[in-house]
C-alpha atoms as a PDB file:
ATOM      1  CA  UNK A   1      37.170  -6.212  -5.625  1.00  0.00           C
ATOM      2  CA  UNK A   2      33.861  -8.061  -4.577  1.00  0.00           C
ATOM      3  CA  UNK A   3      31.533  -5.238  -4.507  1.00  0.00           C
ATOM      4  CA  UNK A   4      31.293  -1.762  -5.327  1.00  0.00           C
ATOM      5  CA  UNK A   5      29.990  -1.024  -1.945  1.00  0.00           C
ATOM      6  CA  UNK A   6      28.717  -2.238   1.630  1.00  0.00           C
ATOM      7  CA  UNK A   7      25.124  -1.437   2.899  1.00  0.00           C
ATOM      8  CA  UNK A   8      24.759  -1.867   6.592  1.00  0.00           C
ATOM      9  CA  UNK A   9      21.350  -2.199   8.298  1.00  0.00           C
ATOM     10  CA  UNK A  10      21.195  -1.889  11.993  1.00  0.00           C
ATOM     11  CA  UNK A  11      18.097  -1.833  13.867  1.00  0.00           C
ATOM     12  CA  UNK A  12      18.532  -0.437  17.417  1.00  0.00           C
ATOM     13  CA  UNK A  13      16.352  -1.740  20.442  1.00  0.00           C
ATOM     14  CA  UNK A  14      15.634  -0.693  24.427  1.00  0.00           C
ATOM     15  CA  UNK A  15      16.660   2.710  22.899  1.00  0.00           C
ATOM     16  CA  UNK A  16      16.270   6.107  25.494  1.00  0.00           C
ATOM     17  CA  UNK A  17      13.059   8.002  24.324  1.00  0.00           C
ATOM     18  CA  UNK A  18      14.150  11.192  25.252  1.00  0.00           C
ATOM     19  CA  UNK A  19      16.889  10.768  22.846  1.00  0.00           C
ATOM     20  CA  UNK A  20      15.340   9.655  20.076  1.00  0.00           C
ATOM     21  CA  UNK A  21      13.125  12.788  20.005  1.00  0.00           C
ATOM     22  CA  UNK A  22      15.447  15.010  20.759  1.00  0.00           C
ATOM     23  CA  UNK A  23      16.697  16.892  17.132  1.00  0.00           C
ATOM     24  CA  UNK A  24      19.813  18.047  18.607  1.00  0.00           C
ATOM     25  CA  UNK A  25      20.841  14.595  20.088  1.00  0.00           C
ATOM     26  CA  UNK A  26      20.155  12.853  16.815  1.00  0.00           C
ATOM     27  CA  UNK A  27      21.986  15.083  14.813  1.00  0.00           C
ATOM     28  CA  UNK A  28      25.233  15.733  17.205  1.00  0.00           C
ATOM     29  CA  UNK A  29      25.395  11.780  17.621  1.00  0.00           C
ATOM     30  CA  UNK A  30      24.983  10.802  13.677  1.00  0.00           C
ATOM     31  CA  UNK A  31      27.731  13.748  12.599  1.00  0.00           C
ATOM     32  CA  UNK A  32      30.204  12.690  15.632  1.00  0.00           C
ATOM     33  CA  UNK A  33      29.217   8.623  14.414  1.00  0.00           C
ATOM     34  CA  UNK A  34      29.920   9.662  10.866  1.00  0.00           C
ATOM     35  CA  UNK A  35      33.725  11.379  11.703  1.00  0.00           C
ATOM     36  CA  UNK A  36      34.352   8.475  14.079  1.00  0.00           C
ATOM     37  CA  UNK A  37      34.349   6.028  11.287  1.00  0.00           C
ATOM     38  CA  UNK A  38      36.428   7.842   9.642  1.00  0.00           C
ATOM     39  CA  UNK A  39      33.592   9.311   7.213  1.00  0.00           C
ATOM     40  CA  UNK A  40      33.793  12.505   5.115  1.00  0.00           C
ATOM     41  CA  UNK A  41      31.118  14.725   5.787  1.00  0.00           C
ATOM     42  CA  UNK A  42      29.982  16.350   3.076  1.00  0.00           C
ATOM     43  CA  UNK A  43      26.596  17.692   4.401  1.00  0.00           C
ATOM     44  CA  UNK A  44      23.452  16.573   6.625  1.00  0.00           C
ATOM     45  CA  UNK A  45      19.908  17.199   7.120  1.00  0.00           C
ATOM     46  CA  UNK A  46      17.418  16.523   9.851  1.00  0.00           C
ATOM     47  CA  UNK A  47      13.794  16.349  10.590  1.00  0.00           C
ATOM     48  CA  UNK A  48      11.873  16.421  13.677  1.00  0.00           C
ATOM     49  CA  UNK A  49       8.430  15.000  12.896  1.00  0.00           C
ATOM     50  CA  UNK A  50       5.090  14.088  14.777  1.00  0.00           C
ATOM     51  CA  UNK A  51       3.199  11.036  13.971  1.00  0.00           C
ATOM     52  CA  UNK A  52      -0.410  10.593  13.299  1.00  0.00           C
ATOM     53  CA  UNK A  53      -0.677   7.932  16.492  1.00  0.00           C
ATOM     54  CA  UNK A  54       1.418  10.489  18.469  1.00  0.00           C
ATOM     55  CA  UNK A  55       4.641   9.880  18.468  1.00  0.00           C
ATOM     56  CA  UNK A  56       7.534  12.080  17.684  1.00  0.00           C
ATOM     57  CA  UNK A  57      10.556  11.075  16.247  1.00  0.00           C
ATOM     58  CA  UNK A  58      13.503  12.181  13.759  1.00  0.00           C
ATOM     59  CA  UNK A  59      14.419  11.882   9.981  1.00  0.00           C
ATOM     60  CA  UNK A  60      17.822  12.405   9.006  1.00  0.00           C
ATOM     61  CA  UNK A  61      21.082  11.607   6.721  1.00  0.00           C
ATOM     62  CA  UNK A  62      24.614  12.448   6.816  1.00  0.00           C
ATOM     63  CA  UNK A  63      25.756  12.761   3.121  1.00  0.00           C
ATOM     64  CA  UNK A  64      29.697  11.649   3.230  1.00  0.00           C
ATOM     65  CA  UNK A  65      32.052  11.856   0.464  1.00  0.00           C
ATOM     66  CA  UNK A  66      31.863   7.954   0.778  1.00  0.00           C
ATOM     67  CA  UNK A  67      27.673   7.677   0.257  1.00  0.00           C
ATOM     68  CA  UNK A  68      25.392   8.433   2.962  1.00  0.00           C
ATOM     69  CA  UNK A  69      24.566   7.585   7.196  1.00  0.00           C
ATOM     70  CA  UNK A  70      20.676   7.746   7.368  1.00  0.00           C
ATOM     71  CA  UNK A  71      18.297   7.228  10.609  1.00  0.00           C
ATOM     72  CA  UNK A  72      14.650   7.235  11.522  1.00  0.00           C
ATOM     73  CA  UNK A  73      13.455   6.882  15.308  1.00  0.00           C
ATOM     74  CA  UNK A  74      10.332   5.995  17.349  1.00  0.00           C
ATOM     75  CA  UNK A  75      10.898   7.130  20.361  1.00  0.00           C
ATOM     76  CA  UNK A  76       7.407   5.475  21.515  1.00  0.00           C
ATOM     77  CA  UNK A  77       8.873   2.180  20.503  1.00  0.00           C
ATOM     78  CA  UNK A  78      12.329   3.131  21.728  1.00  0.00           C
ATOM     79  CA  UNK A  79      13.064   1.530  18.601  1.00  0.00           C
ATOM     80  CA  UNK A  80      15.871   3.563  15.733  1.00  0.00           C
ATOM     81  CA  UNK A  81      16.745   1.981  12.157  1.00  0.00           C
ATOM     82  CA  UNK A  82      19.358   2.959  10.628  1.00  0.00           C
ATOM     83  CA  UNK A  83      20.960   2.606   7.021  1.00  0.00           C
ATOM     84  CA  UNK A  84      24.976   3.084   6.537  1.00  0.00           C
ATOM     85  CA  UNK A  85      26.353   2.636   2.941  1.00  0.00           C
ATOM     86  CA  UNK A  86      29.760   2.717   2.090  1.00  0.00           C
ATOM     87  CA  UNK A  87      32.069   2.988  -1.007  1.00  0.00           C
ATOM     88  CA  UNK A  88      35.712   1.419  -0.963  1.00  0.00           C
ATOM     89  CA  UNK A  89      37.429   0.504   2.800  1.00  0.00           C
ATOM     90  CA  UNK A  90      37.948   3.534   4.155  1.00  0.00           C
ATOM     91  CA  UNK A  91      35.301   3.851   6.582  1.00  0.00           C
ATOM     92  CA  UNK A  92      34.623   1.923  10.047  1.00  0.00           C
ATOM     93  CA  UNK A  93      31.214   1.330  10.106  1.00  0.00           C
ATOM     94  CA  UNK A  94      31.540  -0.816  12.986  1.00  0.00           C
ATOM     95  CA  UNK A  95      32.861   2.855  15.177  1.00  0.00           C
ATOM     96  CA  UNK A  96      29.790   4.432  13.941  1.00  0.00           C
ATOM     97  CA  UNK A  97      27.781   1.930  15.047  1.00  0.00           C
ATOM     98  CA  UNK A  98      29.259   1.489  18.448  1.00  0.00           C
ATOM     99  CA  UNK A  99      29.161   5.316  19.016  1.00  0.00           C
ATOM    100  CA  UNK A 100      24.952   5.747  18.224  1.00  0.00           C
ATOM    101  CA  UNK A 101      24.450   2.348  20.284  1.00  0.00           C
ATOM    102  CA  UNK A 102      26.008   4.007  23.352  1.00  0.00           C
ATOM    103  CA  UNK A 103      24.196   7.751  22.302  1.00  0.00           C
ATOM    104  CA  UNK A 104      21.037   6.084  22.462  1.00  0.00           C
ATOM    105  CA  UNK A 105      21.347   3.652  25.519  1.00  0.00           C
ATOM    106  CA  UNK A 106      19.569   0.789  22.715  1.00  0.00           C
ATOM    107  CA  UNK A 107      19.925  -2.461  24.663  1.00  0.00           C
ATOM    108  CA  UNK A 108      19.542  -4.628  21.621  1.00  0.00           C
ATOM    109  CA  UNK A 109      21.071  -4.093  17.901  1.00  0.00           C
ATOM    110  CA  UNK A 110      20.312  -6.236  15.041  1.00  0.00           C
ATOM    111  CA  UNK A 111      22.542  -6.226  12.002  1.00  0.00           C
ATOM    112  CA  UNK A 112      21.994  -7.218   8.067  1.00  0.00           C
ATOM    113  CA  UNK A 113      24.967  -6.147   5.721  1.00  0.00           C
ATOM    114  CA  UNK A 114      24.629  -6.379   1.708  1.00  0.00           C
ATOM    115  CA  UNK A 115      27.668  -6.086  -0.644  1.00  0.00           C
ATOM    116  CA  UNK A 116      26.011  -3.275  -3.487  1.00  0.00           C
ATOM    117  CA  UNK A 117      26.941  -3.649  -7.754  1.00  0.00           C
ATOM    118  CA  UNK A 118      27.326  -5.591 -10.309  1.00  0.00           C
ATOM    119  CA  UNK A 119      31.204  -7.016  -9.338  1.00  0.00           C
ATOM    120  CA  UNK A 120      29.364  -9.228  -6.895  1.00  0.00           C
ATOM    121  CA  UNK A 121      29.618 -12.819  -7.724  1.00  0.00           C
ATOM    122  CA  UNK A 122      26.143 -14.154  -8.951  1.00  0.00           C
ATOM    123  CA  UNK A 123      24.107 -11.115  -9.716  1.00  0.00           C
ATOM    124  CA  UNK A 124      21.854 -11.170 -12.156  1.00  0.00           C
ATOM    125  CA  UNK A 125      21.412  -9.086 -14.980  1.00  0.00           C
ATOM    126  CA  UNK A 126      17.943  -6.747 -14.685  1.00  0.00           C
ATOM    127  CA  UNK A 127      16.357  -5.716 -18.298  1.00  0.00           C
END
């Protein structure tokens, strides 16, 4: 075993504003992303929220039995970062992240993966 776990970054571009503040879309897409991978959902929670330079966007995570599936959008900047980490090999990130590229029409994804826990090769010990 290399790692203990996978954490996936993926920044979404050219995103639909409409759905990126819309509460319902967010959360429908990240639950049906989440079971797509093959994910167990344990439970979720969602935000709608209004910025102090006027934008509106949405908060949220989908707590699986594997870790978690967490978003935040600017639908102003058509921009949506998300945060995927995994335990074991279960789970298909790469299905989740096709499935909210197409929910959100982004045009442009940007990806940065990090192996989590001390089994990786060349971490350093932390006092």
């Amino acid at each position: 075993m290399a790692s203990l776990g996978r954490h996936l970054l993926a920044e979404f571009g050219g995103c639909d504003p409409e759905r990126l503040a819309d509460l319902d879309h967010v959360r429908s897409s990240m639950l049906a992303a989440a079971a797509a991978s093959g994910a167990t959902i344990v439970t979720h929670s969602f935000h709608h929220f209004a910025s102090q330079d006027g934008g509106a966007g949405v908060s949220g995570a989908v707590i699986i039995a594997e870790s978690h599936l967490a978003l935040h959008t600017w639908p102003e900047h058509r921009f949506a970062a998300l945060d995927f980490f995994t335990c074991g090999h279960g789970v298909d990130v790469r299905k989740a992240l096709d499935y909210l590229k197409t929910a959100f029409l982004a045009s442009t994804e940007e990806l940065v993966e990090v192996e989590r826990g001390p089994l990786r090769v060349g971490v350093l010990e932390s006092s």
